[in-house]
C-alpha atoms as a PDB file:
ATOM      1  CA  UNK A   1      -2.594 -28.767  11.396  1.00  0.00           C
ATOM      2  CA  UNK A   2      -2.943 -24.889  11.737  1.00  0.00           C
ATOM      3  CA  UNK A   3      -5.193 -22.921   9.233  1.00  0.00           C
ATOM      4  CA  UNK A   4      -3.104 -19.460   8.965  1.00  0.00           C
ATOM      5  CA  UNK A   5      -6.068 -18.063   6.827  1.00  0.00           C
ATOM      6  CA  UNK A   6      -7.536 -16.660   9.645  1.00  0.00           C
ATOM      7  CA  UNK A   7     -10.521 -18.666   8.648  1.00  0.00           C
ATOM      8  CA  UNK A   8     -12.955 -19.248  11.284  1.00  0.00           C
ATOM      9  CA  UNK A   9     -13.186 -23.398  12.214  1.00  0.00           C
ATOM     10  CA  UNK A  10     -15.521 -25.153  11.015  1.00  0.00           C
ATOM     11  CA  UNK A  11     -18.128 -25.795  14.125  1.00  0.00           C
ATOM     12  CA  UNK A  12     -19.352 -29.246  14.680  1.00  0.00           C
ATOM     13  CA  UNK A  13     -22.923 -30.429  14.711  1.00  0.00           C
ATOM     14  CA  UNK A  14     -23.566 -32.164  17.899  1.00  0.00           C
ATOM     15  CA  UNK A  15     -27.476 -32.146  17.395  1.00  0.00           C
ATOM     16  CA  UNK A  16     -26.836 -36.015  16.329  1.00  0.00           C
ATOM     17  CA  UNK A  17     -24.931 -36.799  19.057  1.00  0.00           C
ATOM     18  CA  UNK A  18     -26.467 -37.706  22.622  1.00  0.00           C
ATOM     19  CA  UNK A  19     -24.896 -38.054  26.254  1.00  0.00           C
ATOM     20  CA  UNK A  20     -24.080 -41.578  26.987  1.00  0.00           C
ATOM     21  CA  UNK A  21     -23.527 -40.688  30.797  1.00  0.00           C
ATOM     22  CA  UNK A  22     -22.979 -37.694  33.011  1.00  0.00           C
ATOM     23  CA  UNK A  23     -20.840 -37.621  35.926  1.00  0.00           C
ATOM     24  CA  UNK A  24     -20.398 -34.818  38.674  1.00  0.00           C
ATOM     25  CA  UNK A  25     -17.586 -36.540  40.573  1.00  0.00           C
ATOM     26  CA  UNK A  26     -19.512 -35.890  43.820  1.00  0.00           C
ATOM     27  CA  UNK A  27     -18.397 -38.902  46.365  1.00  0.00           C
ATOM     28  CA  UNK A  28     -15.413 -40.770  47.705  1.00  0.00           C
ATOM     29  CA  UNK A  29     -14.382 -42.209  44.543  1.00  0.00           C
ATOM     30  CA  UNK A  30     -14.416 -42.668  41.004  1.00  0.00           C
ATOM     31  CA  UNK A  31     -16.924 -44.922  39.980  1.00  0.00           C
ATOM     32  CA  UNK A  32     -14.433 -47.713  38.352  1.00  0.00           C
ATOM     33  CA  UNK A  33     -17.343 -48.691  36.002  1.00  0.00           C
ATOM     34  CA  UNK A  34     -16.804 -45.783  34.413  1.00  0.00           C
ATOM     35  CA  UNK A  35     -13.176 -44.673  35.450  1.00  0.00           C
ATOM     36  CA  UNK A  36      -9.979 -46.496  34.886  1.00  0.00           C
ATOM     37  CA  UNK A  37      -8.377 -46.257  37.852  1.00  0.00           C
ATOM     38  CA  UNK A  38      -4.553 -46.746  36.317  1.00  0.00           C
ATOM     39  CA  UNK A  39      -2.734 -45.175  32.956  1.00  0.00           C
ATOM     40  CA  UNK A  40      -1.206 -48.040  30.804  1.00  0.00           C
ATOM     41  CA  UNK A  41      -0.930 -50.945  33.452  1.00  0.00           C
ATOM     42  CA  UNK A  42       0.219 -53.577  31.244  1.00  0.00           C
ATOM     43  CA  UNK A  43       3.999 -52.313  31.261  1.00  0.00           C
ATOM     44  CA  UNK A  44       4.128 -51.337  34.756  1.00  0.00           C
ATOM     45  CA  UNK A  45       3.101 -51.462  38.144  1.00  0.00           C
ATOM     46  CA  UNK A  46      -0.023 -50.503  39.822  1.00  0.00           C
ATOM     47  CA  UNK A  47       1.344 -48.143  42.116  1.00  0.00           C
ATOM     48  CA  UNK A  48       3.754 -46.428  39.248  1.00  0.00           C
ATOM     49  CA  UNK A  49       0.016 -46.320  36.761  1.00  0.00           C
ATOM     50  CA  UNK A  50      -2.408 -44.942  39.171  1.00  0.00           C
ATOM     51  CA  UNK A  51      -4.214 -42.000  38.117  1.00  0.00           C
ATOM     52  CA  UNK A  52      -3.526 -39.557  40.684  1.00  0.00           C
ATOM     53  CA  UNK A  53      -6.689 -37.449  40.910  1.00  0.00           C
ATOM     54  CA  UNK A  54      -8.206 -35.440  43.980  1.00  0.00           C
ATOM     55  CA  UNK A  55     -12.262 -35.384  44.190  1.00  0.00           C
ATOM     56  CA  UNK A  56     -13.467 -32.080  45.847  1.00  0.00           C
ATOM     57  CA  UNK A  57     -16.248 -29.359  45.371  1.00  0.00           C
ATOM     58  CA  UNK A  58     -15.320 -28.193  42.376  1.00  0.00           C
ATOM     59  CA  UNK A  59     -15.178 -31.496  41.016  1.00  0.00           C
ATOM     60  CA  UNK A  60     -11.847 -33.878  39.732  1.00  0.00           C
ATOM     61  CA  UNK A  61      -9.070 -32.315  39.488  1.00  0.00           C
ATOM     62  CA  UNK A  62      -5.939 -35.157  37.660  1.00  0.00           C
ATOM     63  CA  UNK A  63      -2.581 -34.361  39.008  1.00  0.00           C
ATOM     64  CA  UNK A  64       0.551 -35.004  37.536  1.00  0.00           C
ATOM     65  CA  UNK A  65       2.658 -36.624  40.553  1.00  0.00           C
END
C-alpha cells in the first residue's frame, strides 16, 4: 500500500529483536542447516528447484537461471 502523503515511514524498533545467526557465505557451500538448497520441491524436480546461487568474495550472489 503506498502512502502518497509524503509522510515519512514509520521506522521500526529492532532494539527487541536479536540475531538468531549470522552468516558470511565464506566456503564451498551453503550450510544446508541453514540453507534450503531447492525452491518449492514438492511439485517438481530437484534439478528444475535448485537454487542457483554462486559463493564468491563478495559473498552469495542467487541467480535467476
Amino acid at each position: 500500500m503506498n502512502d502518497r502523503s509524503g509522510a515519512a515511514p514509520e521506522r521500526l524498533d529492532r532494539s527487541k529483536f536479536s540475531r538468531v545467526f549470522a552468516d558470511d557465505f565464506t566456503g564451498d557451500g551453503l550450510d544446508n542447516s541453514r540453507w534450503v538448497p531447492h525452491y518449492l520441491p514438492h511439485w517438481t524436480t530437484d534439478e528444475r528447484s535448485a537454487a542457483r546461487f554462486v559463493l564468491g568474495d563478495r559473498g552469495l550472489r542467487l541467480s535467476g537461471s
